[in-house]
C-alpha atoms as a PDB file:
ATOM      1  CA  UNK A   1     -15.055  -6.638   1.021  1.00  0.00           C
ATOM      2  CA  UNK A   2     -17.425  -3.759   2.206  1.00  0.00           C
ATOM      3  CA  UNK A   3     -15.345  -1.260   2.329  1.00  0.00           C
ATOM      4  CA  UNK A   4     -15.781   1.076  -0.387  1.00  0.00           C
ATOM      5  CA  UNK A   5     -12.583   2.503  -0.379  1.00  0.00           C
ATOM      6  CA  UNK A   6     -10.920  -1.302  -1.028  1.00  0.00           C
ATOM      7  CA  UNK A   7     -13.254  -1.146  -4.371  1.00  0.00           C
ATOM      8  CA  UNK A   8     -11.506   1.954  -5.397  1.00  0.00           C
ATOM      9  CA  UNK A   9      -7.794   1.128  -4.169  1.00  0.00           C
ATOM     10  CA  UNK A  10      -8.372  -2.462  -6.144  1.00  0.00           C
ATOM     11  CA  UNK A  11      -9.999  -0.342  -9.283  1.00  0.00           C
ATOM     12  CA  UNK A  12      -7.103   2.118  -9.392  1.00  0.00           C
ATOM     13  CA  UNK A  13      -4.470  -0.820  -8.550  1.00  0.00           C
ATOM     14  CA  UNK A  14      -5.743  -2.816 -11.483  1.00  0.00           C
ATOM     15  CA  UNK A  15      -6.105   0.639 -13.903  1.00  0.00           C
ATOM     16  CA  UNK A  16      -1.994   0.985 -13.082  1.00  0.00           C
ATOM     17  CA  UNK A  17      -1.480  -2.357 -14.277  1.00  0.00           C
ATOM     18  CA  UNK A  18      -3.220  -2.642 -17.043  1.00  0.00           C
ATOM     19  CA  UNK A  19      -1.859   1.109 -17.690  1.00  0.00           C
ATOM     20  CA  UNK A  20       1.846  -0.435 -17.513  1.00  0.00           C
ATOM     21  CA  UNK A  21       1.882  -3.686 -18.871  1.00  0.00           C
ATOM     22  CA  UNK A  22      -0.449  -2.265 -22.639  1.00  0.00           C
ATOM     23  CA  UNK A  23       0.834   0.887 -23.336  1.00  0.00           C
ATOM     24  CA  UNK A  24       2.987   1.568 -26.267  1.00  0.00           C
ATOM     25  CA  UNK A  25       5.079   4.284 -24.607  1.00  0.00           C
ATOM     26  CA  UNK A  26       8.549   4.306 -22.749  1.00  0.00           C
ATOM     27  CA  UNK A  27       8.769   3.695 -19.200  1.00  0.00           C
ATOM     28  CA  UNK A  28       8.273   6.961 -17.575  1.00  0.00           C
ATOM     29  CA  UNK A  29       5.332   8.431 -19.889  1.00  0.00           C
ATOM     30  CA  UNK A  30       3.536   4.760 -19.087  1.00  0.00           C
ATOM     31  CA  UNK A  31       4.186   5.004 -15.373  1.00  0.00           C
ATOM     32  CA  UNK A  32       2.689   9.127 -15.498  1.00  0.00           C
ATOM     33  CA  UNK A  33      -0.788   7.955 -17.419  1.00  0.00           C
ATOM     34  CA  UNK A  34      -1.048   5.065 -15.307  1.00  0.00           C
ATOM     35  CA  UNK A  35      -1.149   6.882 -12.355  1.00  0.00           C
ATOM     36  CA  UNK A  36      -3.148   9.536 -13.518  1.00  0.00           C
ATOM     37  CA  UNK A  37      -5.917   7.807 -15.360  1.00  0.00           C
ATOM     38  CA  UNK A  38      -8.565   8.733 -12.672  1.00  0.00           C
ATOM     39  CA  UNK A  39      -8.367  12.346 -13.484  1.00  0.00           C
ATOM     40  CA  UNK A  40     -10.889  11.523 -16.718  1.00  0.00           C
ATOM     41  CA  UNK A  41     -13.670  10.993 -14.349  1.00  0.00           C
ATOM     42  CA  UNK A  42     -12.755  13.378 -12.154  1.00  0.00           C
ATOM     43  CA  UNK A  43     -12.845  16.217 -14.982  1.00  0.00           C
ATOM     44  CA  UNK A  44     -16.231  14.634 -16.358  1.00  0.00           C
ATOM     45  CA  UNK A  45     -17.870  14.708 -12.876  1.00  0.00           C
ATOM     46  CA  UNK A  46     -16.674  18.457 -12.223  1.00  0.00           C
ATOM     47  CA  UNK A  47     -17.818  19.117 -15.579  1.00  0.00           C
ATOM     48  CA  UNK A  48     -21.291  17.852 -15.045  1.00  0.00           C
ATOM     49  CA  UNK A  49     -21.763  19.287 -11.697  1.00  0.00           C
ATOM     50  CA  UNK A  50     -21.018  22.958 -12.935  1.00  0.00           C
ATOM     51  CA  UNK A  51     -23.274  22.507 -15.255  1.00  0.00           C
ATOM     52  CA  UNK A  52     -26.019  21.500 -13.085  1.00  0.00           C
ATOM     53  CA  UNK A  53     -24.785  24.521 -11.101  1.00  0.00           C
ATOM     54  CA  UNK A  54     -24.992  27.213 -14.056  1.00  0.00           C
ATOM     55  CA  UNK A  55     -28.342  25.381 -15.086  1.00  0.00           C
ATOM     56  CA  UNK A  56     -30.348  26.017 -12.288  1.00  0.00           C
ATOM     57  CA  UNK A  57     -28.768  29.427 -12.009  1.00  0.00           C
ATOM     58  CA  UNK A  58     -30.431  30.246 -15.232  1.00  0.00           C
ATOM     59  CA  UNK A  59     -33.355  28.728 -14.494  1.00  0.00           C
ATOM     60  CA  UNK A  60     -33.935  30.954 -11.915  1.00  0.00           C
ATOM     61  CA  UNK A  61     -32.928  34.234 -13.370  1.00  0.00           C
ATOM     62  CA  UNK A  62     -34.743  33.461 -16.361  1.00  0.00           C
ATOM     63  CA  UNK A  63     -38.025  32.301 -14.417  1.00  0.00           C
ATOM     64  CA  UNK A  64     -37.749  35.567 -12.523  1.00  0.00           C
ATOM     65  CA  UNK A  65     -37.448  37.750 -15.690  1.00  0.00           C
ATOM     66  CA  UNK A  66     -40.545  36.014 -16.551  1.00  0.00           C
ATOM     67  CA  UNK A  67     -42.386  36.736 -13.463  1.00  0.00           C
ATOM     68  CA  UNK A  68     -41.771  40.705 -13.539  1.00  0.00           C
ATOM     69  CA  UNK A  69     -42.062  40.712 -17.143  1.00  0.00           C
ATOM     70  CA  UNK A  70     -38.517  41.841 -17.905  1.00  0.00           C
ATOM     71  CA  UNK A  71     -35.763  40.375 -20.065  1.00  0.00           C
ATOM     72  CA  UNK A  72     -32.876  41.217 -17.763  1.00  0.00           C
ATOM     73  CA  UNK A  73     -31.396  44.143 -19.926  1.00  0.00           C
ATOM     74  CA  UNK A  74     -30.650  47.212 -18.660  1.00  0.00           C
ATOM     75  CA  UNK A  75     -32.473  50.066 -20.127  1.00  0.00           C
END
């Protein structure tokens, strides 16, 4: 049980069933959220990493401004 990607497969496999067997909704809209349930994290981890990305963008362009003494308008 070391395999990572047996964690995942059993975490997704159990997220389906649960998915199927609580919701309220018909058949088909039940068996569409169940499988795509994972997409949450997905969109939260994408999320966070472009705005790590933009972050340290800014970071820089605004601790270069500093440096030369401009604000990064044109004049």
């Amino acid at each position: 049980m070391d395999d990572p990607t047996l964690w995942l497969g059993l975490c997704y496999g159990t997220g389906v069933l649960v998915g199927l067997l609580t919701l309220y909704e018909r058949w088909p809209a039940r068996a569409v959220i169940a499988a795509l349930w994972p997409v949450g994290p997905l969109a939260f981890v994408v999320v966070i990493l472009v705005l790590l990305g933009v972050g340290g963008i800014a970071a820089v362009w605004t601790s270069a401004a500093s440096l030369t003494g401009t604000s990064g308008k044109a004049s």
